[in-house]
Protein backbone atom coordinates (compact mmCIF):
# COMPACT_ATOMS: atom_id res chain seq x y z
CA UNK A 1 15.79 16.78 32.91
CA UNK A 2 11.89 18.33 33.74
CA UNK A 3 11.99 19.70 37.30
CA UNK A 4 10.28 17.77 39.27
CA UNK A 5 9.69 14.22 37.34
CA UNK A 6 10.17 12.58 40.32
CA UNK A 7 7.47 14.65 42.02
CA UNK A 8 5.32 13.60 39.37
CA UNK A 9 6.48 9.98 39.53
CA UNK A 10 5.89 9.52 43.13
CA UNK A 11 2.30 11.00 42.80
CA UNK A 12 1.52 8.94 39.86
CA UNK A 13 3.36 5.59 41.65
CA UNK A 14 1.34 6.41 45.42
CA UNK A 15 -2.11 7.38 43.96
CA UNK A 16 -2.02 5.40 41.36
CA UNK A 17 -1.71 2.36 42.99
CA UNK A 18 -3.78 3.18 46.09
CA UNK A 19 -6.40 3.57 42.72
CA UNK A 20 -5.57 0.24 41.24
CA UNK A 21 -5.85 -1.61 44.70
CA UNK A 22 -9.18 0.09 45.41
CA UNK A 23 -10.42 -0.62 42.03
CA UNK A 24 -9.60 -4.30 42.04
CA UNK A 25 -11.03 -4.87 45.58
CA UNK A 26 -14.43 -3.24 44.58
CA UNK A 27 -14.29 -5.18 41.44
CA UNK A 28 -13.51 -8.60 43.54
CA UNK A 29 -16.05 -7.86 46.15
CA UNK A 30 -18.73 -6.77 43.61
CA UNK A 31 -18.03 -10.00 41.14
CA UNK A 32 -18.00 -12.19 44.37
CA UNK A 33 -21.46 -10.74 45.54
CA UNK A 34 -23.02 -10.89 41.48
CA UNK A 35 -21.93 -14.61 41.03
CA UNK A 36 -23.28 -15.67 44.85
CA UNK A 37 -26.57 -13.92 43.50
CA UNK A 38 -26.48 -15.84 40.18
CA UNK A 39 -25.64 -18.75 41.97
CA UNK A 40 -28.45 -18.86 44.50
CA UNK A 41 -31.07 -17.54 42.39
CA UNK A 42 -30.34 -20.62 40.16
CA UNK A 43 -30.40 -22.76 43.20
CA UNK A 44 -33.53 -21.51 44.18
CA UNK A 45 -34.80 -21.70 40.74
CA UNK A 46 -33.69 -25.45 40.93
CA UNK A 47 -35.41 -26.28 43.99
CA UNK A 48 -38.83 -24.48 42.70
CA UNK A 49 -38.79 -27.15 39.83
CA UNK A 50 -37.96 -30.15 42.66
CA UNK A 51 -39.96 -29.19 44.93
CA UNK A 52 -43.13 -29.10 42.06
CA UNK A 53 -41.79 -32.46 40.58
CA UNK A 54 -41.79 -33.74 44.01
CA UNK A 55 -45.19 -33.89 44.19
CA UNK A 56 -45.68 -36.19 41.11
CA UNK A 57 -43.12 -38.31 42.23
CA UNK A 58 -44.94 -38.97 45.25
CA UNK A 59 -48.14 -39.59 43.69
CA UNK A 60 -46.69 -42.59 42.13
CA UNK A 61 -44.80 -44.08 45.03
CA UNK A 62 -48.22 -43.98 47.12
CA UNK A 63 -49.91 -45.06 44.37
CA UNK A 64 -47.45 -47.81 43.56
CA UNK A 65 -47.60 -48.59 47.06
CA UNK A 66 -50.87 -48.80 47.71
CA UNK A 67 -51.30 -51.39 44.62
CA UNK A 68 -53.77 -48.93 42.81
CA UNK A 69 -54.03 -48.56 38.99
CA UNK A 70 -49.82 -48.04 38.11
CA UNK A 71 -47.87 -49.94 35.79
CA UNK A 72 -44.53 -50.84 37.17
CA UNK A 73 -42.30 -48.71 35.23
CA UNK A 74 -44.52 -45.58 35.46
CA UNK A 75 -41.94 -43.56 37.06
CA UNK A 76 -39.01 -44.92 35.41
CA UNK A 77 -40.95 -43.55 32.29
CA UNK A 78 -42.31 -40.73 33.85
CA UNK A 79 -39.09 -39.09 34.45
CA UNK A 80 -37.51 -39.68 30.98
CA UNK A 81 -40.43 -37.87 29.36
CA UNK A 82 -39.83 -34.95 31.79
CA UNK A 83 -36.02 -35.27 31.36
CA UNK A 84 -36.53 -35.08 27.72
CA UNK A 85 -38.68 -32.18 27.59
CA UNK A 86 -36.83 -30.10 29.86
CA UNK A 87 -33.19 -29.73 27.64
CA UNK A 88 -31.62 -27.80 30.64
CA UNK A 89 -32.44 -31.49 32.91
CA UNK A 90 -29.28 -33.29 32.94
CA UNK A 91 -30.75 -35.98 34.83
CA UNK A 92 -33.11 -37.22 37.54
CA UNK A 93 -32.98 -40.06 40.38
CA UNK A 94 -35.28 -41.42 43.13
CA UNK A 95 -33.83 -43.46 46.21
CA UNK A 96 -34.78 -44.12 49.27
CA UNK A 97 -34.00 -43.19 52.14
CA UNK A 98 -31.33 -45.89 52.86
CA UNK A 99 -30.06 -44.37 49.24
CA UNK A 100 -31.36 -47.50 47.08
CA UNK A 101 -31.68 -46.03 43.24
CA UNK A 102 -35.63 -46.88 42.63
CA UNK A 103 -35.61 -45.06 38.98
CA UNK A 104 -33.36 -42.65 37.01
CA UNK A 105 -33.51 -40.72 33.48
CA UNK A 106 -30.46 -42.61 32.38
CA UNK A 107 -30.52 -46.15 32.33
CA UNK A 108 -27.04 -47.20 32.46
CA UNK A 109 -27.04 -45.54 35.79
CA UNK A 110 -29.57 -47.46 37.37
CA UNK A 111 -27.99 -50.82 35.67
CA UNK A 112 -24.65 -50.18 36.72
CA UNK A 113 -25.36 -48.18 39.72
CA UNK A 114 -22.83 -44.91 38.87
CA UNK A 115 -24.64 -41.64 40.15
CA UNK A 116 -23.89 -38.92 42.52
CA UNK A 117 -25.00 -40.29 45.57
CA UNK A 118 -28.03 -37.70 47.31
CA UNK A 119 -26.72 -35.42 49.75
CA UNK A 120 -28.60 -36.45 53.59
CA UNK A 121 -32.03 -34.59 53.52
CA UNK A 122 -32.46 -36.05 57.41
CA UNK A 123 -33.83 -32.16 58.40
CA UNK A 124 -36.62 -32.37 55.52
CA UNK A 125 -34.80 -29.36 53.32
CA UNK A 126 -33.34 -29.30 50.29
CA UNK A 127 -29.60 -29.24 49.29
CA UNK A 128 -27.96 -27.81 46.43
CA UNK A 129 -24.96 -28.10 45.10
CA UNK A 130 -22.97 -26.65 41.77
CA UNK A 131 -19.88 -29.11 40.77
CA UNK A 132 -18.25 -30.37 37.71
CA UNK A 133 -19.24 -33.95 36.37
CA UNK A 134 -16.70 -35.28 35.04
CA UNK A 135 -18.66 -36.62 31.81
CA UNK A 136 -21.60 -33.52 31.68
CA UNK A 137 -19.61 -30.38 32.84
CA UNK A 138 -21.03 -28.21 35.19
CA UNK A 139 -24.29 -28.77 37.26
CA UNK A 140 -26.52 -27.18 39.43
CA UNK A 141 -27.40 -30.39 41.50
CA UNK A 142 -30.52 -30.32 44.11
CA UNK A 143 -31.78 -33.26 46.30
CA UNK A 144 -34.89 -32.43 47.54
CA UNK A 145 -36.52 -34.63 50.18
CA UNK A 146 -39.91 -36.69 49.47
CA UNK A 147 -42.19 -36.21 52.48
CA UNK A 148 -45.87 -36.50 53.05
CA UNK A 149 -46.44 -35.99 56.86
CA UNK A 150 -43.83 -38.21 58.77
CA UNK A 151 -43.69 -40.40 56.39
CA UNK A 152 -40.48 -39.58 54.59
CA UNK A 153 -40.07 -41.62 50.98
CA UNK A 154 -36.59 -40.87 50.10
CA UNK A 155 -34.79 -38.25 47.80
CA UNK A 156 -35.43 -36.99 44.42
CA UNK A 157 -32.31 -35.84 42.71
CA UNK A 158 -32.45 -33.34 39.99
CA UNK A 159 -29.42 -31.76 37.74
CA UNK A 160 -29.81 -29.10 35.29
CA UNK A 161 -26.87 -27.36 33.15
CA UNK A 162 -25.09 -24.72 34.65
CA UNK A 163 -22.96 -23.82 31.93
CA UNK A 164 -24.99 -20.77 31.11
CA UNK A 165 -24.20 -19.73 34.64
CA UNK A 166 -21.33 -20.05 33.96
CA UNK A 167 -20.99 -18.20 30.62
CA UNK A 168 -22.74 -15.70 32.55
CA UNK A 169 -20.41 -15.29 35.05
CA UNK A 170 -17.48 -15.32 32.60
CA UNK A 171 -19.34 -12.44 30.78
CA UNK A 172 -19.48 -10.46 33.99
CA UNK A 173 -15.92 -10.74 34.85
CA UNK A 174 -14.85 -10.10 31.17
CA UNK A 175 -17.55 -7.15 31.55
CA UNK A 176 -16.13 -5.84 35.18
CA UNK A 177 -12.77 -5.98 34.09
CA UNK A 178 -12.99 -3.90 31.61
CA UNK A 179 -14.86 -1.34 33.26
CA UNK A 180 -11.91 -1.41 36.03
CA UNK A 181 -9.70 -1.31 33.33
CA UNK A 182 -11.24 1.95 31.87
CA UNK A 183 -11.72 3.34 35.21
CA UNK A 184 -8.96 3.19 36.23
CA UNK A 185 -6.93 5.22 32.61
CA UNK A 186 -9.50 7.85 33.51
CA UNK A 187 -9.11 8.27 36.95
CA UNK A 188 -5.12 8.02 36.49
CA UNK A 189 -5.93 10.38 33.09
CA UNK A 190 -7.35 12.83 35.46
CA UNK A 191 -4.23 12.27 38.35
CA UNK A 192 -1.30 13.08 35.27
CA UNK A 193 -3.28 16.13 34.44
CA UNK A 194 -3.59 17.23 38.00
CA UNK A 195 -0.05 15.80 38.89
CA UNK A 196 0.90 18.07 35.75
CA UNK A 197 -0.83 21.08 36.34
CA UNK A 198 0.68 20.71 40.06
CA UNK A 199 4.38 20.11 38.98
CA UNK A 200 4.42 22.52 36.24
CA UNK A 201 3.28 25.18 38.81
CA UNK A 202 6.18 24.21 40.99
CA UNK A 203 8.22 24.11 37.98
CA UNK A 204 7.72 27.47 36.69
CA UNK A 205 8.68 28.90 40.51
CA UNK A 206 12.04 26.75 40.66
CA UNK A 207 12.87 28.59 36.53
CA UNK A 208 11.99 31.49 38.30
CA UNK A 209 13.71 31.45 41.04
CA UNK A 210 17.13 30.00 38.95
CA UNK A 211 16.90 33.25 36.60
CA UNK A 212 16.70 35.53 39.46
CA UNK A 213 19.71 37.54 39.51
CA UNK A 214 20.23 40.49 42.32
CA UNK A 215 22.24 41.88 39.32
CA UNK A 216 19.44 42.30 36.65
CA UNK A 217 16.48 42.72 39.54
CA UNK A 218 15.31 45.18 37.33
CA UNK A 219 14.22 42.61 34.38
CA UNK A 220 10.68 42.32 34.17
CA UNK A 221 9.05 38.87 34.40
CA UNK A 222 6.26 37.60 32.20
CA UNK A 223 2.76 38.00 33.24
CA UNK A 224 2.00 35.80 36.06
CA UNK A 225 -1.15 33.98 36.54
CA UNK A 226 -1.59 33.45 40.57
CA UNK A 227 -3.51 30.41 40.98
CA UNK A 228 -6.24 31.03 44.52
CA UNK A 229 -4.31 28.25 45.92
CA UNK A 230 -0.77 27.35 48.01
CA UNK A 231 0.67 27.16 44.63
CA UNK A 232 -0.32 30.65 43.96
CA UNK A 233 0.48 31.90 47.82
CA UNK A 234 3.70 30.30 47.25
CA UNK A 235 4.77 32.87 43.92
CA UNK A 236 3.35 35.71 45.58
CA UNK A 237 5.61 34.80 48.99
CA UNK A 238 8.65 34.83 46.01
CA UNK A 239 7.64 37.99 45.10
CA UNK A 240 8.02 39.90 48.14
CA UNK A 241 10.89 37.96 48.93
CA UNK A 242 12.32 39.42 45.68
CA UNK A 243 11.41 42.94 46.80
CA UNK A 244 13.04 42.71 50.23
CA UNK A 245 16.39 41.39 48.50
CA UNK A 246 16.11 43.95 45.91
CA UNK A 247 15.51 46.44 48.63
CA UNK A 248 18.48 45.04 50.84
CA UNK A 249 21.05 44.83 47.98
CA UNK A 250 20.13 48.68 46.97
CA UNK A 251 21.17 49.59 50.92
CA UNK A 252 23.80 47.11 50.68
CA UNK A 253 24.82 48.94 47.43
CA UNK A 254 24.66 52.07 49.70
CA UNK A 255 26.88 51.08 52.35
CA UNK A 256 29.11 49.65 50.27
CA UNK A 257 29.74 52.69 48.34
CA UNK A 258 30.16 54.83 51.68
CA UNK A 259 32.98 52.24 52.71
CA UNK A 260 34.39 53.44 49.34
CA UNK A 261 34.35 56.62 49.87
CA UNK A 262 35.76 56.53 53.47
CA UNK A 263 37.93 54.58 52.17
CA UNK A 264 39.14 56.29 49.99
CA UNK A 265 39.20 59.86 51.98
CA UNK A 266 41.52 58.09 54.36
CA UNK A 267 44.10 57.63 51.40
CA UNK A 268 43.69 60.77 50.50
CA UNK A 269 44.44 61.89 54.29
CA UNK A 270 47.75 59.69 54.35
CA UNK A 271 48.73 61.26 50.91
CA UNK A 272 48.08 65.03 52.50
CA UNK A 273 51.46 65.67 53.58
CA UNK A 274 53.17 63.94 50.65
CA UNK A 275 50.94 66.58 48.35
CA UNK A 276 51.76 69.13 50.98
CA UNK A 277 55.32 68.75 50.04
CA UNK A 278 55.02 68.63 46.84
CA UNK A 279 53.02 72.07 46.84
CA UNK A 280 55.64 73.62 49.22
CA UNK A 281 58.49 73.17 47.27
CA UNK A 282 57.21 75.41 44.10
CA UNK A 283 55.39 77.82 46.06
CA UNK A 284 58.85 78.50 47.76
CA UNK A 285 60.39 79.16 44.91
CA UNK A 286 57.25 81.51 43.36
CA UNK A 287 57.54 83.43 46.72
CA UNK A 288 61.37 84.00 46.12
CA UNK A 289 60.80 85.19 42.25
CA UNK A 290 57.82 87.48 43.59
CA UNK A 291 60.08 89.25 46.36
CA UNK A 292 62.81 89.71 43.65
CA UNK A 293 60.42 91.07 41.49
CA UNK A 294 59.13 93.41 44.26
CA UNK A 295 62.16 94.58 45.41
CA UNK A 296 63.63 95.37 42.10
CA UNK A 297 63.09 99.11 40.70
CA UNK A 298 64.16 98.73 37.55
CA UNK A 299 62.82 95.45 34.90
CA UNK A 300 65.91 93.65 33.39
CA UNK A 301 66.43 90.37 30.99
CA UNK A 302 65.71 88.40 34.45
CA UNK A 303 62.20 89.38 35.12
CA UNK A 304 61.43 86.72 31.94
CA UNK A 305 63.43 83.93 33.84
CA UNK A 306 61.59 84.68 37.36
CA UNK A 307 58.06 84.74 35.38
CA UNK A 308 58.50 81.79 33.75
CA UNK A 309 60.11 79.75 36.89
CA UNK A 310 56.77 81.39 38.50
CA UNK A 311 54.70 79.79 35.91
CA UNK A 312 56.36 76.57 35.74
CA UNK A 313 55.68 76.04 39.51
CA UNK A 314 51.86 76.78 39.09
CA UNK A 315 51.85 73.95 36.74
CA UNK A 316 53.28 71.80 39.12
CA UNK A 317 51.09 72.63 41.57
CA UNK A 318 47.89 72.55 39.56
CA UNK A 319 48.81 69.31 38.27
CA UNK A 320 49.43 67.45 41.58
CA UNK A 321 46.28 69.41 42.60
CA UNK A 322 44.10 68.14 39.90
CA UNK A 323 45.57 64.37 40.06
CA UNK A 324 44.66 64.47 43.93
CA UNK A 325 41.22 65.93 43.23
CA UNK A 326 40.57 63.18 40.33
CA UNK A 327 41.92 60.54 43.05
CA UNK A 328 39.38 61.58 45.46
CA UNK A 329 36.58 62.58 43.31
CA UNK A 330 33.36 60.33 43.98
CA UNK A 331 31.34 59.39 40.93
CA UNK A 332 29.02 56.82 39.89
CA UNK A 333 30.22 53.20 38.70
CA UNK A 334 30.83 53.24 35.31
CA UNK A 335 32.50 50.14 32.80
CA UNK A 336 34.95 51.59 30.18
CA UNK A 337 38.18 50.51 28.07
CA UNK A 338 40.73 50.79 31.03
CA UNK A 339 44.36 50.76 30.51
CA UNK A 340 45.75 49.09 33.50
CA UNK A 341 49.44 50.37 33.11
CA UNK A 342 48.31 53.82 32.36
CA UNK A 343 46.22 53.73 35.64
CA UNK A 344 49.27 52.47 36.94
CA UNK A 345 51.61 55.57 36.02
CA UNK A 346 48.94 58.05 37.25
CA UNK A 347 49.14 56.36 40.68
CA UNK A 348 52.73 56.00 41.71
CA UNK A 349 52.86 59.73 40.43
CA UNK A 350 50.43 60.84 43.67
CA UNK A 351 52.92 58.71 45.31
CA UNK A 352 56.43 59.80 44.02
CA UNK A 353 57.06 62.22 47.58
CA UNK A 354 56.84 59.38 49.60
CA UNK A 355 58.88 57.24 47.81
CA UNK A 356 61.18 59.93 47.48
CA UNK A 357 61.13 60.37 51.19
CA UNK A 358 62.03 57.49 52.10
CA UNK A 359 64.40 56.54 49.07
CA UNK A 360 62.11 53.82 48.30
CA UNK A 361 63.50 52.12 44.95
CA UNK A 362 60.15 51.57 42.54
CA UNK A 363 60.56 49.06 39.66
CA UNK A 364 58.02 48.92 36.96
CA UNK A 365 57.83 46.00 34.47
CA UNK A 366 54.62 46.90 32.69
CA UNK A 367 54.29 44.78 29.41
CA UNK A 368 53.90 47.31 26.43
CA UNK A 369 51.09 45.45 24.40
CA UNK A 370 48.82 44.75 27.72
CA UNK A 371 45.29 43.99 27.06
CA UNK A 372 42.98 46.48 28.04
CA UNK A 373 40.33 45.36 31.04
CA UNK A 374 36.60 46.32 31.47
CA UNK A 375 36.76 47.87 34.46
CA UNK A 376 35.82 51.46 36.00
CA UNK A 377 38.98 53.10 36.36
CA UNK A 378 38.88 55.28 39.61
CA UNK A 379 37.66 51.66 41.57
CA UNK A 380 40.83 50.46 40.08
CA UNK A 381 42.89 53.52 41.28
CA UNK A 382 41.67 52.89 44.35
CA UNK A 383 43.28 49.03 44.66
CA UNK A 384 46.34 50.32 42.96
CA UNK A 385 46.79 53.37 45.79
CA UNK A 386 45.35 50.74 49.04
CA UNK A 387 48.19 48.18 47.87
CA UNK A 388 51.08 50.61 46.92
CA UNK A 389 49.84 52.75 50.16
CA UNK A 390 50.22 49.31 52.08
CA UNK A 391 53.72 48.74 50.56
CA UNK A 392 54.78 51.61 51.21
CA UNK A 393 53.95 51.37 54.86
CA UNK A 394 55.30 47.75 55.29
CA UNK A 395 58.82 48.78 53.74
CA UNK A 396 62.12 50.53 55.48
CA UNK A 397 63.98 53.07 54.01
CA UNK A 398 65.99 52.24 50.82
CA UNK A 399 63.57 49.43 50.45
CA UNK A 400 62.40 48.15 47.35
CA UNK A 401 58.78 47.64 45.43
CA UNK A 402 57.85 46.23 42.33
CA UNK A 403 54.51 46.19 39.87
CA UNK A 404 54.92 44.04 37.26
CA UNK A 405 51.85 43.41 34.80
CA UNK A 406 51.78 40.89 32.27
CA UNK A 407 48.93 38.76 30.33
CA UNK A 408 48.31 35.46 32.39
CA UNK A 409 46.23 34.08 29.40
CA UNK A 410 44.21 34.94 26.62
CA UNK A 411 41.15 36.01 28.73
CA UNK A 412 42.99 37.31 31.92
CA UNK A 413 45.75 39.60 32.95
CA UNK A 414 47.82 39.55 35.88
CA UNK A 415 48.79 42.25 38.39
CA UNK A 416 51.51 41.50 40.98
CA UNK A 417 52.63 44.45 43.24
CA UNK A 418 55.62 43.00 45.92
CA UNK A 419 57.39 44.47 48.44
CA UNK A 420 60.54 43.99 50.49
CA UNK A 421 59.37 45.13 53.91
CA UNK A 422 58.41 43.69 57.07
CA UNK A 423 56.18 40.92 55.27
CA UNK A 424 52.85 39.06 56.74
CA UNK A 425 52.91 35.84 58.89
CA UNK A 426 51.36 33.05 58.05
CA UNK A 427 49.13 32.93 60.84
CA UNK A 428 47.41 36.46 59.82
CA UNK A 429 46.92 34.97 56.14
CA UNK A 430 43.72 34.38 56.46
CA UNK A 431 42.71 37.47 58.22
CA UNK A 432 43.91 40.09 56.51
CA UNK A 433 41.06 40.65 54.10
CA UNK A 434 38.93 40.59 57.21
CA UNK A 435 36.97 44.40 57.40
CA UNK A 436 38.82 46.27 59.63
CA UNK A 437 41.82 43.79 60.68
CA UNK A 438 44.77 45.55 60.55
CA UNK A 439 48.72 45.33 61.75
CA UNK A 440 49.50 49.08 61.79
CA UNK A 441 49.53 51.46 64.79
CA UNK A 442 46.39 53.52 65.76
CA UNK A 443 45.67 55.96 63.89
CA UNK A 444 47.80 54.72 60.52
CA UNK A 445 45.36 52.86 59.27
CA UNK A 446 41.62 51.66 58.74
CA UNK A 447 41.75 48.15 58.32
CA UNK A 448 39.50 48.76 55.44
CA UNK A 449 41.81 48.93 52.66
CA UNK A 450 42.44 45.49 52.00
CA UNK A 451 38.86 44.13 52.61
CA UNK A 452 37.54 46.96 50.06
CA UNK A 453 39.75 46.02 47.31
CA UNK A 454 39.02 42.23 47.67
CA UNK A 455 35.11 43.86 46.86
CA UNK A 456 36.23 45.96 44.43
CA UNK A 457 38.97 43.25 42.25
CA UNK A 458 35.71 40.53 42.85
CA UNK A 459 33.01 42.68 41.29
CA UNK A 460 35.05 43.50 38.48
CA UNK A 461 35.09 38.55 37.99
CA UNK A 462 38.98 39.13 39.72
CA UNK A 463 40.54 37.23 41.93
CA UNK A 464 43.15 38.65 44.43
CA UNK A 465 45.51 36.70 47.11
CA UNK A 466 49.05 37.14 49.28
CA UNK A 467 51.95 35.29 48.92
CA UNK A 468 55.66 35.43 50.29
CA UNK A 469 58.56 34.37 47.73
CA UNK A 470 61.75 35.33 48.34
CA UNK A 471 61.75 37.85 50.40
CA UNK A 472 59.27 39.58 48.57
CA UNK A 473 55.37 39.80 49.69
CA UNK A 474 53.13 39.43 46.79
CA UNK A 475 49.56 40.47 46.20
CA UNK A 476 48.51 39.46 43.15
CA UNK A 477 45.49 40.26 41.22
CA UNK A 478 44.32 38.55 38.02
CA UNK A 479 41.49 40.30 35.97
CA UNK A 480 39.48 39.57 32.96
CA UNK A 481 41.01 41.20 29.84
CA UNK A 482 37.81 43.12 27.32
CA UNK A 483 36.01 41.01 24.91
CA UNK A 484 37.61 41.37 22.07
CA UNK A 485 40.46 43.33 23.96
């Protein structure tokens, strides 16, 4: 799914219809004010022709009244003619005042008396009116008064067609919706595009912001194209937010690594006297061969026996020298093919005084065909030496440990080192990976040790936890075996 289509549907939804509304109410109001226009400039167009009818019509009723030169059905004939020449006349009446019909344009109407009946004119102004006959459709009706002075002679009725109005009205809707209509696909043409342009901003930052990885901070990102708006204030904020985390994880990176290292020179300082003993031993027995040497005056078959005892304890020496100095030796992270058992040898052999010592039994079940691990191999010294170191603390004399390593499944291996000793309580469980939490005496111990190898085991995708089983306390550590390992 697009990041942010919802974005993009809510702006389309609220705008758009805010749009729509607004459209259609300027639409109504403007068809509403058109068709009153229409409308009363046909009314007034209607009362123009009364109102100069009128004043034929009242020629004749004087005259008729006054017994001058008329026929009798003058008017009656007078408005046919005018009804007939005028096509958009639907029909005319006279009546008087107390609404008697005097003449009309169709005769059954003034035989059988059936004709809108004149709207009161009692103010002397005319009234018009736009209906639907039931037999002639749609009229524009006006009854205009007949007045001369006071004397007021009734009301002449006039209807003409409005179904041109009509039409004409119908064509202006037809012609205003469709202009709504197209205004409104461009104006919510021109909202998508915005909307678009908008989300696909925001969009970009949120694919940018999911591939950032402290990891690869180094990885270049396309060109980007700051837009001189919040948008583009918004990336550039990202940016130096990227900077200060890069800038953080590098000290972090820093620290970290010093942790290691005094970490690290604190096992060292607990192996000291185990080395110390270890170099003792064979440069006692080089002094001895060198004083017999001395004090000798005369060589014999011997001197070959004390020379090569000499030299054999030199190699001792230089070996538990150089294993010590490899231990401790701080170097730059670096992935290789790591055997974990072999790691594992090199180890307990920096520890073999101690467990000497203290007549520590150490059982090794290290599976021969172990998959090797990506991993750089003095990091992984270093968790080998904190637990055994650890161990070795936690048991008595005559005590027991055990390493067993074994392949958990066919992308991890498992590494379990357990000891008999005084064992953890439950209520410390949680704490014990805690930076500087520890259980020893002063002086015997950091409280680092743990907390660094949980670092250490995680960056390398490993997992580590504590356990008690009987009588045994287990750390276990599960790791992910090479590709192709």
């Amino acid at each position: 799914m697009k990041p942010f289509l919802h974005l993009k549907t809510k702006i389309l939804f609220l705008f758009g219809s805010l749009i729509i509304v607004l459209m259609l109410l300027i639409s109504v109001t403007s068809l509403y004010q058109w068709r009153r226009l229409i409308l009363k400039d046909r009314m007034e167009n209607a009362e123009s022709i009364a109102q100069s009818f009128s004043f034929s019509v009242l020629d004749a009723l004087i005259y008729r009244e006054n017994n001058l030169q008329i026929s009798e059905g003058y008017l009656q004939s007078y408005i046919l003619n005018y009804a007939r020449k005028n096509p958009r006349i639907r029909y005319i009446s006279i009546s008087t005042i107390q609404g008697k019909l005097i003449a009309h344009s169709d005769i059954r109407a003034l035989r059988h008396n059936t004709y809108p009946r004149p709207q009161s004119t009692g103010n002397g102004q005319a009234v018009s009116r736009i209906f639907k006959h039931p037999q002639l459709g749609w009229l524009v009706e006006t009854d205009y008064p007949l007045q001369t002075g006071q004397r007021n002679w009734g009301v002449l009725q006039m209807a003409f067609d409005a179904e041109p109005i009509r039409l004409s009205i119908q064509k202006l809707v037809v012609l205003l919706t469709v202009l709504t209509l197209l205004s409104v696909a461009i104006v919510l043409g021109m909202l998508y595009f915005f909307a678009d342009r908008l989300t696909a901003s925001l969009s970009g930052l949120v694919t940018r912001m999911d591939r950032f990885d402290l990891q690869n901070e180094h990885e270049p990102d396309k060109e980007i194209v700051y837009s001189h708006d919040e948008i583009g204030y918004l990336n550039q904020q990202f940016e130096k937010m990227k900077s200060r985390l890069n800038s953080s994880r590098d000290k972090l990176i820093f620290a970290e690594r010093q942790i290691y290292r005094a970490e690290k020179l604190a096992s060292v300082g607990r192996l000291a006297s185990g080395v110390a003993h270890e170099i003792n031993n064979p440069l006692n027995g080089i002094k001895n061969c060198v004083y017999v040497l001395q004090q000798k005056t005369d060589k014999s078959q011997n001197d070959e026996k004390y020379l090569n005892l000499i030299d054999e304890g030199l190699t001792h020496i230089e070996v538990i020298v150089k294993k010590l100095l490899n231990f401790s030796h701080q170097s730059d992270t670096r992935l290789k093919r790591v055997d974990l058992n072999r790691e594992i040898e090199l180890v307990t052999t920096l520890l073999d005084y101690r467990l000497r010592e203290k007549q520590i039994q150490l059982l090794k079940f290290l599976q021969s065909d172990l998959p090797k691990i990506q991993a750089d191999a003095q990091l992984i010294q270093e968790v080998l030496m904190n637990l055994l170191i650890n161990a070795l603390d936690a048991v008595r004399e005559e005590g027991t440990i055990r390493i067993q390593t074994e392949s958990w499944s066919q992308q991890r291996i498992r590494l379990s080192i357990a000891d008999n000793g005084s064992g953890i309580s439950a209520d410390i469980t949680d704490k014990i990976f805690d930076p500087f939490f520890t259980t020893k005496e002063e002086g015997k111990g950091t409280g680092l040790g743990l907390s660094v190898s949980l670092g250490i085991v995680e960056a390398h995708n490993g997992e580590i936890s504590v356990s008690s089983r009987d009588g045994f306390t287990v750390f276990e550590v599960t790791l992910p075996v090479e590709q192709g390992g």
